[in-house]
C-alpha atoms as a PDB file:
ATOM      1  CA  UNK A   1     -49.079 -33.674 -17.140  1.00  0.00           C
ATOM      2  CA  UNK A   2     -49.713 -31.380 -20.395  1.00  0.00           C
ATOM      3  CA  UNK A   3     -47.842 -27.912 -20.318  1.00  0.00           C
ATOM      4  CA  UNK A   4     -51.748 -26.856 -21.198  1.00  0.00           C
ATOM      5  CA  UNK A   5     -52.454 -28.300 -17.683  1.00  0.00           C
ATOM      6  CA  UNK A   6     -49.957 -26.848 -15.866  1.00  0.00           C
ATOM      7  CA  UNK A   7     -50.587 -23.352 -17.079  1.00  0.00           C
ATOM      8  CA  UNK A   8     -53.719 -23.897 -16.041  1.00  0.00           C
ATOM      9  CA  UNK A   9     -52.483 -24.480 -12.257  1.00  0.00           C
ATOM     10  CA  UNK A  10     -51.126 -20.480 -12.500  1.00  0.00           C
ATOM     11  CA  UNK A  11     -53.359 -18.080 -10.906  1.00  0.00           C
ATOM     12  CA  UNK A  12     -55.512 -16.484 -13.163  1.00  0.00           C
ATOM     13  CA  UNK A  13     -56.028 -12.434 -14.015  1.00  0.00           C
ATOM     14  CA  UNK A  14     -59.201 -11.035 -13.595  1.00  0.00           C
ATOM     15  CA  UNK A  15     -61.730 -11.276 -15.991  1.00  0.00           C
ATOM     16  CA  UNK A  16     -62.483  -8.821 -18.940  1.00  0.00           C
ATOM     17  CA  UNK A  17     -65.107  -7.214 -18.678  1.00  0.00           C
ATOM     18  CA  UNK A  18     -67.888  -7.582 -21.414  1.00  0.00           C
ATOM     19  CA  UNK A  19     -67.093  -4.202 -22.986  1.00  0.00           C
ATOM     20  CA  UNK A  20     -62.949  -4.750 -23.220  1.00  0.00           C
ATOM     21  CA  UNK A  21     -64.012  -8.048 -25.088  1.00  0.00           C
ATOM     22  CA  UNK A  22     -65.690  -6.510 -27.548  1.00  0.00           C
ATOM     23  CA  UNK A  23     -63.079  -4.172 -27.970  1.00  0.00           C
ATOM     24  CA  UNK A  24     -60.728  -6.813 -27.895  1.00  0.00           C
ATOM     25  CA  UNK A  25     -62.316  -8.318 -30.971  1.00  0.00           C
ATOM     26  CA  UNK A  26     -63.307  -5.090 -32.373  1.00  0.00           C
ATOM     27  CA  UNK A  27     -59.448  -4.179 -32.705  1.00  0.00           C
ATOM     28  CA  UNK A  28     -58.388  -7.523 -34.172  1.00  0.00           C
ATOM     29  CA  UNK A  29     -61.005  -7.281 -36.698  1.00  0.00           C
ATOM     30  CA  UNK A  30     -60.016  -3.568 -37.359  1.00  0.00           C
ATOM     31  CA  UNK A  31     -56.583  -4.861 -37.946  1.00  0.00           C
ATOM     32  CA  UNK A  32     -57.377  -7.930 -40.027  1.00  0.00           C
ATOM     33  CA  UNK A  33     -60.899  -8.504 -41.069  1.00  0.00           C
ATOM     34  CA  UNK A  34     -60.730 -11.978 -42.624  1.00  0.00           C
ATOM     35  CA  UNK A  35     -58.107 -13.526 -40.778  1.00  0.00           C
ATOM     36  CA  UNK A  36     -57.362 -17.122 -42.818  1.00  0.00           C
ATOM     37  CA  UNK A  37     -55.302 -20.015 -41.082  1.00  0.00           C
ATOM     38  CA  UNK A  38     -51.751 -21.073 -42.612  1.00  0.00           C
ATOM     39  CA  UNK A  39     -52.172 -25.010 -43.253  1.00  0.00           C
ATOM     40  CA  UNK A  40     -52.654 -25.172 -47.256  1.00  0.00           C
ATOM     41  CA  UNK A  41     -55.340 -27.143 -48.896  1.00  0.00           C
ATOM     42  CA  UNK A  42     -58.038 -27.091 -51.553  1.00  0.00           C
ATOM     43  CA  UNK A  43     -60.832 -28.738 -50.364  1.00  0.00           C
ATOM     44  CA  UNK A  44     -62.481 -29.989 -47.101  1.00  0.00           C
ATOM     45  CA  UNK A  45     -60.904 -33.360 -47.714  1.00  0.00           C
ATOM     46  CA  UNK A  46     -57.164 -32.015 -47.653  1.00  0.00           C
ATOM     47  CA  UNK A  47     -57.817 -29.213 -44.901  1.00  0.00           C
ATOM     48  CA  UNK A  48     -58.600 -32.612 -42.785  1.00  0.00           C
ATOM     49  CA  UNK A  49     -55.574 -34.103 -43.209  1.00  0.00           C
ATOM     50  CA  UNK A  50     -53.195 -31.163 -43.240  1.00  0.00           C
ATOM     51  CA  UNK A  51     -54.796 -30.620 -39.385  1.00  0.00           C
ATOM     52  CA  UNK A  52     -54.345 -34.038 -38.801  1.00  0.00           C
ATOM     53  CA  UNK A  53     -50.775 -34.004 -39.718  1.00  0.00           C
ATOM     54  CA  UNK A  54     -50.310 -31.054 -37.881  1.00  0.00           C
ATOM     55  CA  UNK A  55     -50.975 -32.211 -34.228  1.00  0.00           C
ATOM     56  CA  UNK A  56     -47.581 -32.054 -32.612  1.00  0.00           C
ATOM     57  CA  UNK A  57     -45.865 -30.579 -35.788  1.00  0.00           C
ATOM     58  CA  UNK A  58     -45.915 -26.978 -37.194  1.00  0.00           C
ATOM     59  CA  UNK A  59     -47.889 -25.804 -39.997  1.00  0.00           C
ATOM     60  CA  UNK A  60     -44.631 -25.114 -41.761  1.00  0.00           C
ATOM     61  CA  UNK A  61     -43.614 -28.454 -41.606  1.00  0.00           C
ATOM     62  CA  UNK A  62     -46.913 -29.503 -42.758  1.00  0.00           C
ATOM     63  CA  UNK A  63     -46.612 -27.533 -45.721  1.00  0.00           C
ATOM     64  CA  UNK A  64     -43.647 -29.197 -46.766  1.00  0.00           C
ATOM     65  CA  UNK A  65     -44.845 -32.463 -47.353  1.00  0.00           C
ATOM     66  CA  UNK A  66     -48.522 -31.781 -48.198  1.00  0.00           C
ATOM     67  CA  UNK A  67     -48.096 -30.609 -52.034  1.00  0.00           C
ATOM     68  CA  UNK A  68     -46.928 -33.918 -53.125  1.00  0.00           C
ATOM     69  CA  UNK A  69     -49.126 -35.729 -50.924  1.00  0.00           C
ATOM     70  CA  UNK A  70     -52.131 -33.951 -52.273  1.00  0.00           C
ATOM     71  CA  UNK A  71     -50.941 -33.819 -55.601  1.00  0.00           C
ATOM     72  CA  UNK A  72     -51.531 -37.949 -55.783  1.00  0.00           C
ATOM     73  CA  UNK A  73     -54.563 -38.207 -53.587  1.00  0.00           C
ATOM     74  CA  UNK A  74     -57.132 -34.802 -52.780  1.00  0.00           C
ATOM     75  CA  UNK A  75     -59.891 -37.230 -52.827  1.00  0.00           C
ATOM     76  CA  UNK A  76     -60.805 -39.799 -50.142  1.00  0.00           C
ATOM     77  CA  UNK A  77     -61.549 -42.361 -52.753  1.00  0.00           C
ATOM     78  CA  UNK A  78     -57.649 -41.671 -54.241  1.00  0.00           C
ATOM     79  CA  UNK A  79     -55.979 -41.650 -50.609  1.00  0.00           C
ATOM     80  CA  UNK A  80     -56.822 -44.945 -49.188  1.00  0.00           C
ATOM     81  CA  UNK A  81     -56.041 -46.245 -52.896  1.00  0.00           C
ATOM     82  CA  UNK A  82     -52.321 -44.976 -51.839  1.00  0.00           C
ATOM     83  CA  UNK A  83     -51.794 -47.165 -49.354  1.00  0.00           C
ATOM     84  CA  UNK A  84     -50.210 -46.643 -45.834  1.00  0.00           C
ATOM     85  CA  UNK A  85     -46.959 -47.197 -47.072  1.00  0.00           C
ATOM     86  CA  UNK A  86     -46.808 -44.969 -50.275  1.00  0.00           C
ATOM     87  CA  UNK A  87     -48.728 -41.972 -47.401  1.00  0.00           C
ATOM     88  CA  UNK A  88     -45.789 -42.984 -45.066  1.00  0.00           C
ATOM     89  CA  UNK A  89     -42.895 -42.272 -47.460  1.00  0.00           C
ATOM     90  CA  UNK A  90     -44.237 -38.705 -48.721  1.00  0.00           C
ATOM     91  CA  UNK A  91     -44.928 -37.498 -44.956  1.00  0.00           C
ATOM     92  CA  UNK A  92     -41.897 -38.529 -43.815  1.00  0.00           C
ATOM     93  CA  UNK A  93     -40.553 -35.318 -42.672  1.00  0.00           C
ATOM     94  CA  UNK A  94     -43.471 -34.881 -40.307  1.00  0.00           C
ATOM     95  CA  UNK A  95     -43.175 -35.873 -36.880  1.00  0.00           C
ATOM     96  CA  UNK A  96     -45.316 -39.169 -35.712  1.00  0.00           C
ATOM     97  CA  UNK A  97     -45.757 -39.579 -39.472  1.00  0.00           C
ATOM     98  CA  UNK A  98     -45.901 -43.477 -39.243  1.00  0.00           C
ATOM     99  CA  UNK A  99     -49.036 -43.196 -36.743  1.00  0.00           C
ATOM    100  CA  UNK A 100     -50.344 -40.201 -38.936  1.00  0.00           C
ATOM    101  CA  UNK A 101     -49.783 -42.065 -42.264  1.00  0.00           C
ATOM    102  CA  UNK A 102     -52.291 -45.010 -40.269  1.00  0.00           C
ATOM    103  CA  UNK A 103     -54.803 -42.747 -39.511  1.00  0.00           C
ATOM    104  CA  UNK A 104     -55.266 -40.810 -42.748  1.00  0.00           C
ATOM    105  CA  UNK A 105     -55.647 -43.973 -44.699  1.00  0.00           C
ATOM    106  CA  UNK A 106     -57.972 -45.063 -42.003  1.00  0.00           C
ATOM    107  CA  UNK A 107     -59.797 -41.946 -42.055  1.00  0.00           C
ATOM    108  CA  UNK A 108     -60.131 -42.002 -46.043  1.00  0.00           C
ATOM    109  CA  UNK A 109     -61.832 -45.415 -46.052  1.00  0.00           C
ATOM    110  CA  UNK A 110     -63.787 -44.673 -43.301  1.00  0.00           C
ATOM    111  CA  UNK A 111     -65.363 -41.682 -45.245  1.00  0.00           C
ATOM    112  CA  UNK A 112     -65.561 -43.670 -48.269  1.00  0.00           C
ATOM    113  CA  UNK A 113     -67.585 -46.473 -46.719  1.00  0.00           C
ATOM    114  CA  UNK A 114     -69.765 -44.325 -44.389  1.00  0.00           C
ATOM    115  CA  UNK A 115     -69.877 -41.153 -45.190  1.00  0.00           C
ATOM    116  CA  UNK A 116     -70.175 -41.512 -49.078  1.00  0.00           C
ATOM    117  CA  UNK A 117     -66.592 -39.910 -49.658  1.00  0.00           C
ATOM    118  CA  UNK A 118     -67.647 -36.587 -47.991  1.00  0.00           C
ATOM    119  CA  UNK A 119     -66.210 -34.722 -45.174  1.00  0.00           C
ATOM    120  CA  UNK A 120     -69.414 -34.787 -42.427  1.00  0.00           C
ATOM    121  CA  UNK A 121     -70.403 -31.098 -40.991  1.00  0.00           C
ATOM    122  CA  UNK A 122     -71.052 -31.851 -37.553  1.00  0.00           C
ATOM    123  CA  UNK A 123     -68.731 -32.480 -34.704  1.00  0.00           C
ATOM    124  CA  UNK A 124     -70.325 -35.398 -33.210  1.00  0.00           C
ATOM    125  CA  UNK A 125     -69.639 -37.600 -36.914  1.00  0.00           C
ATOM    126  CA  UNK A 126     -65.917 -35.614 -37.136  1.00  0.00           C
ATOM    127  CA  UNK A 127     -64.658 -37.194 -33.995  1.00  0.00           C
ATOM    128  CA  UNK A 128     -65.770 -40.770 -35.067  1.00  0.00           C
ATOM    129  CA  UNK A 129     -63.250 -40.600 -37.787  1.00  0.00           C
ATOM    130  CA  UNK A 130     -59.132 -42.045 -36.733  1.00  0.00           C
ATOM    131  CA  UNK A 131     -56.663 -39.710 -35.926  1.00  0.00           C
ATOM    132  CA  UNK A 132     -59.613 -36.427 -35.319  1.00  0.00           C
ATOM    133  CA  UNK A 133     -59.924 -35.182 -31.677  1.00  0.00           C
ATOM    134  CA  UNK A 134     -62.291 -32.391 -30.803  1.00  0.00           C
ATOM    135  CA  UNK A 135     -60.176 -29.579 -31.861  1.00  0.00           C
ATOM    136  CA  UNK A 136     -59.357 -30.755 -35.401  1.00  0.00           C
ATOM    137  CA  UNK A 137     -62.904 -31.234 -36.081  1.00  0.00           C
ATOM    138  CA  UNK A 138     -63.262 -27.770 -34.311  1.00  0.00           C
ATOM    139  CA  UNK A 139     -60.649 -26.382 -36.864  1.00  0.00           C
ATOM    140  CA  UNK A 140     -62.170 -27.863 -39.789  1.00  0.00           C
ATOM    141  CA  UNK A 141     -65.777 -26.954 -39.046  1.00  0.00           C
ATOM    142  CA  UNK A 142     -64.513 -23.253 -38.535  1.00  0.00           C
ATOM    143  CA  UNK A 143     -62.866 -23.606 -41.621  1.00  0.00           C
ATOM    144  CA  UNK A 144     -64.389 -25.106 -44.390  1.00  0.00           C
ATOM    145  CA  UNK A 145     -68.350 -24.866 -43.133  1.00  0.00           C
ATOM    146  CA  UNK A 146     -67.776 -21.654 -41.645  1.00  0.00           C
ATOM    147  CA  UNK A 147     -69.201 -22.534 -38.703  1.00  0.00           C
ATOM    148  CA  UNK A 148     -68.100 -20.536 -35.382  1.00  0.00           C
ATOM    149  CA  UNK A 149     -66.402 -22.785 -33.146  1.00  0.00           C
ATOM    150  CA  UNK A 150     -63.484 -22.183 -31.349  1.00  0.00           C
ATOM    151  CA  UNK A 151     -60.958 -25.216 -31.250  1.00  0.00           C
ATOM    152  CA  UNK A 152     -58.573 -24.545 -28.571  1.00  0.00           C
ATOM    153  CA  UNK A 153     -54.646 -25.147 -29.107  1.00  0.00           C
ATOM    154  CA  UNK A 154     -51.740 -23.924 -26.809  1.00  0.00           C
ATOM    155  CA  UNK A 155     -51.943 -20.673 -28.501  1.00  0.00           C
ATOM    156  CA  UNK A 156     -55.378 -19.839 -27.658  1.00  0.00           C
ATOM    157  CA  UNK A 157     -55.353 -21.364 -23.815  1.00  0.00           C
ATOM    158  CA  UNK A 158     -52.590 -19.213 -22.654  1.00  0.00           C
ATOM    159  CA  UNK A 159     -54.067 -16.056 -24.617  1.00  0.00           C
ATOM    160  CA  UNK A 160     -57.492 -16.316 -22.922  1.00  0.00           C
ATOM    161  CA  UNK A 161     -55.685 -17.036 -19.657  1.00  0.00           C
ATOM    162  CA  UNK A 162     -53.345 -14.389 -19.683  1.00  0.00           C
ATOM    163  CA  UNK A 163     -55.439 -11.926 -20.601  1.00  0.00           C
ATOM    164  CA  UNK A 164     -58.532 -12.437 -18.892  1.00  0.00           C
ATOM    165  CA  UNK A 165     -60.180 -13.106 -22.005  1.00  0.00           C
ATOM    166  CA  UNK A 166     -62.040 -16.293 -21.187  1.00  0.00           C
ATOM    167  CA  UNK A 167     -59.623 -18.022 -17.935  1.00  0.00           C
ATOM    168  CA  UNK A 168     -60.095 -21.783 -17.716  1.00  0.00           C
ATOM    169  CA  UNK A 169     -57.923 -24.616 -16.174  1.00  0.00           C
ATOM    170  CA  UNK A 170     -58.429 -26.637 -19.580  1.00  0.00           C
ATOM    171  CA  UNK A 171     -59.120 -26.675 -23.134  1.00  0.00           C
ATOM    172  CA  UNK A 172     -62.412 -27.461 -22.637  1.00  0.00           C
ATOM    173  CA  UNK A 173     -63.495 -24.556 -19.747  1.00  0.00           C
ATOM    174  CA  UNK A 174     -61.728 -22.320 -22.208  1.00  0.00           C
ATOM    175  CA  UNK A 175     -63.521 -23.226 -25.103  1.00  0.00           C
ATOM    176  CA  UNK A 176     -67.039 -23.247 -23.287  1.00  0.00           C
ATOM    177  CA  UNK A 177     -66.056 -19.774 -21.809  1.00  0.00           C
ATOM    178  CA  UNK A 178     -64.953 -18.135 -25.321  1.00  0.00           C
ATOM    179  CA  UNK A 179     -67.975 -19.492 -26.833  1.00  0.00           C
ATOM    180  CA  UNK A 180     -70.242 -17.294 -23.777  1.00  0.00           C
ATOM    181  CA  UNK A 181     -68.007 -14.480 -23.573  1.00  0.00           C
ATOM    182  CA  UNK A 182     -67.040 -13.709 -27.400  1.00  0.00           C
ATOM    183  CA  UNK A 183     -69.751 -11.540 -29.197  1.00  0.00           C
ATOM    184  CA  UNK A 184     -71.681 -12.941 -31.504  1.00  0.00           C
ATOM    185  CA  UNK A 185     -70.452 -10.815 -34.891  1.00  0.00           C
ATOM    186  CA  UNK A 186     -66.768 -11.960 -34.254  1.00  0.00           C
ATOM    187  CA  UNK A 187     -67.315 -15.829 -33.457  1.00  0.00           C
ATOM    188  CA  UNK A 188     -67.121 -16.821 -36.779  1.00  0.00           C
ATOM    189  CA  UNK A 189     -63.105 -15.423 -36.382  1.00  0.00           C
ATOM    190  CA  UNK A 190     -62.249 -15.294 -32.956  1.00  0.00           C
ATOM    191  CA  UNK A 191     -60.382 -18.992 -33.779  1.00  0.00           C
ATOM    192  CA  UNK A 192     -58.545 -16.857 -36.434  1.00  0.00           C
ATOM    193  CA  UNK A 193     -57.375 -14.014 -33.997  1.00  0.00           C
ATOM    194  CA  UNK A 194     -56.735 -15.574 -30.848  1.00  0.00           C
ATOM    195  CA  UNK A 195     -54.312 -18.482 -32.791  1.00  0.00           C
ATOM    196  CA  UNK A 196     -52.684 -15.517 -34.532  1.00  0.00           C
ATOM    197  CA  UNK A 197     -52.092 -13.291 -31.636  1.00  0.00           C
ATOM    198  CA  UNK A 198     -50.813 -15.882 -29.381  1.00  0.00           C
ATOM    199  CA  UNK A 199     -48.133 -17.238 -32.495  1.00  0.00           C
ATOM    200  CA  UNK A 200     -46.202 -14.034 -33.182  1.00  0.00           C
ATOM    201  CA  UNK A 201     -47.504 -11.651 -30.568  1.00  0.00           C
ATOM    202  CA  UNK A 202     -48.667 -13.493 -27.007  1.00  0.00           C
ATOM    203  CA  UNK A 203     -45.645 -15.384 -27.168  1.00  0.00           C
ATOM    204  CA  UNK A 204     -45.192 -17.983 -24.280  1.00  0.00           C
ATOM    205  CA  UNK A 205     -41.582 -17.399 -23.246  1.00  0.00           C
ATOM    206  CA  UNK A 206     -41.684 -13.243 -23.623  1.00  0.00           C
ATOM    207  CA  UNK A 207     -44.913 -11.839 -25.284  1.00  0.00           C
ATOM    208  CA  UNK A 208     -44.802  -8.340 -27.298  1.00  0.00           C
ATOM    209  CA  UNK A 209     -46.292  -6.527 -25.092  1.00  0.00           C
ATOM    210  CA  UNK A 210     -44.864  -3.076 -26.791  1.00  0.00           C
ATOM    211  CA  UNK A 211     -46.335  -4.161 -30.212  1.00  0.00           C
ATOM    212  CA  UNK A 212     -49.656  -5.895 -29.201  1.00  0.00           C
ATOM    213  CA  UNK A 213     -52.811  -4.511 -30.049  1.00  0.00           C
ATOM    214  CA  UNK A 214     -54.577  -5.258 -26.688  1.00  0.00           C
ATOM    215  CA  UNK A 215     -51.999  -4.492 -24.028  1.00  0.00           C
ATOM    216  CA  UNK A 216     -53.678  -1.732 -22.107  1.00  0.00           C
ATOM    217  CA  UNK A 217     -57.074  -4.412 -21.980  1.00  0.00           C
ATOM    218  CA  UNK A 218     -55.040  -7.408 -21.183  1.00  0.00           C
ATOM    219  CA  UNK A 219     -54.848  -8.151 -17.239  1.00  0.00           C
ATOM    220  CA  UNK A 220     -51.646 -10.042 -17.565  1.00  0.00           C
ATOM    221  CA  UNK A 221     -49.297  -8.450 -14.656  1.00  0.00           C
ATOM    222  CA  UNK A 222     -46.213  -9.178 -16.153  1.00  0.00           C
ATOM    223  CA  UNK A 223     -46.255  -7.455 -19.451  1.00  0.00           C
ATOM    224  CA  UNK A 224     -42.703  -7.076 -20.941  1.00  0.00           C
ATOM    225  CA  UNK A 225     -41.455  -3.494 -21.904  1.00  0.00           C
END
């Protein structure tokens, strides 16, 4: 059972109401108005495969490894000319990287044969493609098409949980219920926020309750002092 399940099993605050959402958002955009995600890459070819590396590894980590790896291959067309083996050895330090290393050269020839090289903009042809669930192709469609999706990591489950934001018992309910319940103007960000807030502020062992930005919206009954 996934620790995204189990949280799930807790009982759930009370909902925000409409209103505290949009203040919710309101404040997080006051605070930082173009929020930008911490993988590194310089196209939509490379921001797919840093999120790809970084399932079950930090973005960090991901970091790490990615300027060399990009530096020989920011192409589709130059990747699966790499080789698994050559991918392998420069994402090393990665965890899973031997499965990873598969699926990125997979993924490459995949796009070179049907999707003419090109990264495809819709979900539906993103999750077709090895190694990319619904949330990376939620990520990448957020990021590089700008489109307002909301792809749904531990981070953002336990913030919408906890606070009442948008309560569901799995990534899915959660991500249906933020895409109802977050106001239009802020969608395009809300991925941005919530990610952000639940890293360094809605922590999952002891949250910063004295230094968050929301804590007299949030329902969550055990706020730390």
């Amino acid at each position: 059972m996934t620790a995204i399940t189990t949280a799930a099993k807790a009982k759930a605050p009370p909902k925000l109401s409409k209103a505290a959402i949009a203040e919710v958002f309101r404040r997080f955009h006051e605070a930082e108005p173009e929020p930008r995600g911490e993988l590194h890459y310089t196209n939509p070819f490379t921001l797919l495969v840093a999120v790809v590396l970084s399932a079950q590894a930090t973005d960090a980590g991901v970091n790490k490894a990615t300027p060399a790896l990009f530096a020989r291959a920011d192409t589709p067309e130059k990747m699966a000319a790499l080789g698994v083996e050559e991918v392998t050895g420069l994402i090393r330090t990665i965890g899973l990287f031997r499965t990873k290393a598969k699926n990125v050269i997979a993924l490459s020839q995949k796009l070179v044969n049907e999707f003419g090289g090109k990264v495809p903009e819709t979900r539906e042809e993103l999750v077709t493609l090895p190694g990319v669930g619904r949330k990376t192709a939620n990520v990448v469609l957020n990021i590089a098409f700008g489109q307002p999706t909301m792809a749904v990591d531990t981070h953002i489950f336990r913030v919408a949980n906890r606070t009442g934001l948008a309560p569901g018992r799995d990534v899915l309910a959660v991500e249906e219920a933020l895409e109802k319940r977050v106001p239009a103007e802020y969608r395009r960000h809300a991925h941005h926020w919530l990610i952000l807030h639940g890293r360094y502020v809605c922590k999952a062992r002891k949250p910063d309750c004295p230094h968050c930005l929301i804590a007299d919206l949030c329902r969550y009954p055990a706020k730390t002092v």
